[in-house]
Protein backbone atom coordinates (compact mmCIF):
# COMPACT_ATOMS: atom_id res chain seq x y z
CA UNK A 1 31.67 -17.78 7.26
CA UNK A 2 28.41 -16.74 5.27
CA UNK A 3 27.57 -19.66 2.45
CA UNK A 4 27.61 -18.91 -1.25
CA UNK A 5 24.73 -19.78 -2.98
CA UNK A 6 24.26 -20.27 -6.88
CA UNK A 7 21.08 -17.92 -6.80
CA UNK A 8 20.68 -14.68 -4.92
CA UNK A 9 17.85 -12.18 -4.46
CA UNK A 10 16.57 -10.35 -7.56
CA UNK A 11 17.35 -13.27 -9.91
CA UNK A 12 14.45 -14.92 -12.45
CA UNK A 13 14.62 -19.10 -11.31
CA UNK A 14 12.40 -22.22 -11.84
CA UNK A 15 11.65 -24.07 -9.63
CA UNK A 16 13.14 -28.06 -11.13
CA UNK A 17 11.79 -30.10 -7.94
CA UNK A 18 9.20 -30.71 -5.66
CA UNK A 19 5.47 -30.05 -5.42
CA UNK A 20 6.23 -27.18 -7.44
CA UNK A 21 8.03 -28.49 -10.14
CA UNK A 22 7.23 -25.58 -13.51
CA UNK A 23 7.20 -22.84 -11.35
CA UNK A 24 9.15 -19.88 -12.18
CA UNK A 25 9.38 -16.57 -10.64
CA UNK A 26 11.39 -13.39 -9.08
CA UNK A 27 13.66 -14.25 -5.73
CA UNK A 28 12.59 -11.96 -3.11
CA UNK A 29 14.84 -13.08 -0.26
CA UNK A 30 17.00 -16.00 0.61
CA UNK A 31 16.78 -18.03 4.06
CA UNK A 32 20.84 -18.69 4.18
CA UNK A 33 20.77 -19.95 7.48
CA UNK A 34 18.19 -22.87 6.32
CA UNK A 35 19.21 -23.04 2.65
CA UNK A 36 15.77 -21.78 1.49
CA UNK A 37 14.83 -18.82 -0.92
CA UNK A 38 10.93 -17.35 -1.26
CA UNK A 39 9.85 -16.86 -4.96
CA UNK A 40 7.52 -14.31 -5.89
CA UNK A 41 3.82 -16.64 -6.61
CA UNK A 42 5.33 -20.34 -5.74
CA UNK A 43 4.58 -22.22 -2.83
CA UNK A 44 1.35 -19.35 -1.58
CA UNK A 45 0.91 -20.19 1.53
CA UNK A 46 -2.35 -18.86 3.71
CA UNK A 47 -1.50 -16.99 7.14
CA UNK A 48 -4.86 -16.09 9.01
CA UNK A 49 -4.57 -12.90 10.41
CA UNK A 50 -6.62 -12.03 13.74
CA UNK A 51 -8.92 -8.70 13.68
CA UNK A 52 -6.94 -5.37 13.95
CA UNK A 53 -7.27 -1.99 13.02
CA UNK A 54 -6.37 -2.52 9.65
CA UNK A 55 -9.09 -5.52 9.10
CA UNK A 56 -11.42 -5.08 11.54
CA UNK A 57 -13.10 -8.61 10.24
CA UNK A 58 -9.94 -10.29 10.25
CA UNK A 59 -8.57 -11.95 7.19
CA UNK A 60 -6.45 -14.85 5.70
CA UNK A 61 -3.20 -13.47 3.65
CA UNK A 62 -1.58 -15.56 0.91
CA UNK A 63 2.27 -14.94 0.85
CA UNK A 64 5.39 -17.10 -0.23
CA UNK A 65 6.74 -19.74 1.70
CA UNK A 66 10.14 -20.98 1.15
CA UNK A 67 11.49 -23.30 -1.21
CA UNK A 68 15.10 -25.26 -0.78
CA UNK A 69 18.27 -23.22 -2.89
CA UNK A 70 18.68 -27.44 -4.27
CA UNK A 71 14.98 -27.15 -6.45
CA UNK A 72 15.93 -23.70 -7.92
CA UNK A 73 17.71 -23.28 -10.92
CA UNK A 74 18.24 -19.64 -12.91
CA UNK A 75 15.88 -18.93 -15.52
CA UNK A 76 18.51 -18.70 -18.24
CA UNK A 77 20.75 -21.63 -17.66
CA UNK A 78 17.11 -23.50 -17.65
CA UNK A 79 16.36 -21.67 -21.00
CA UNK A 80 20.01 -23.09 -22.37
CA UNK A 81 19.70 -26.49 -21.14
CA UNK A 82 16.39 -26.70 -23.21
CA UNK A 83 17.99 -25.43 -26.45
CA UNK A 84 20.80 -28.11 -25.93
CA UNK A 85 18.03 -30.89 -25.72
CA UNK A 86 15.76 -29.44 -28.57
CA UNK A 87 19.21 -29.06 -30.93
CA UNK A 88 19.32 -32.95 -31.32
CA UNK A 89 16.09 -33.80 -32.12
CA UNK A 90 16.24 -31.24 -35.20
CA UNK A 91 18.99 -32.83 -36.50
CA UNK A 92 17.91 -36.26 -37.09
């Protein structure tokens, strides 16, 4: 039985927890079997890479870890739930 997850690849989300808390960005995969998604530019992470053809000096690569499904939300029920918040204020 494959979970069903409130976000899936291709969607905009912020991130609404955790060290990187502001964040938004484009889902370029989901980890299903731990839960976790990588969004495009949140939570870089640097991966040293050892001399090869490619770089014969060696180099460090920055590329997305993973953050949980939990600290994402979708860019435009984030969007909404601000508006709702904001609508109150106005009126007093």
């Amino acid at each position: 039985m494959t979970q069903k997850f409130h976000v899936k690849r291709g969607d905009q989300v912020v991130v609404i927890a955790g060290s990187h808390k502001g964040k938004s960005g484009k889902i370029l995969e989901v980890l299903a079997a731990k839960s976790r998604a990588r969004v495009e530019g949140v939570a870089m992470i640097k991966r040293h890479l050892k001399k090869s053809q490619e770089h014969p000096q060696g180099t460090i690569a920055e590329r997305e870890g993973s953050v949980h499904i939990s600290n994402l939300m979708l860019q435009s029920v984030f969007d909404a739930s601000k508006r709702k918040k904001a609508a109150p204020a106005t009126v007093a």
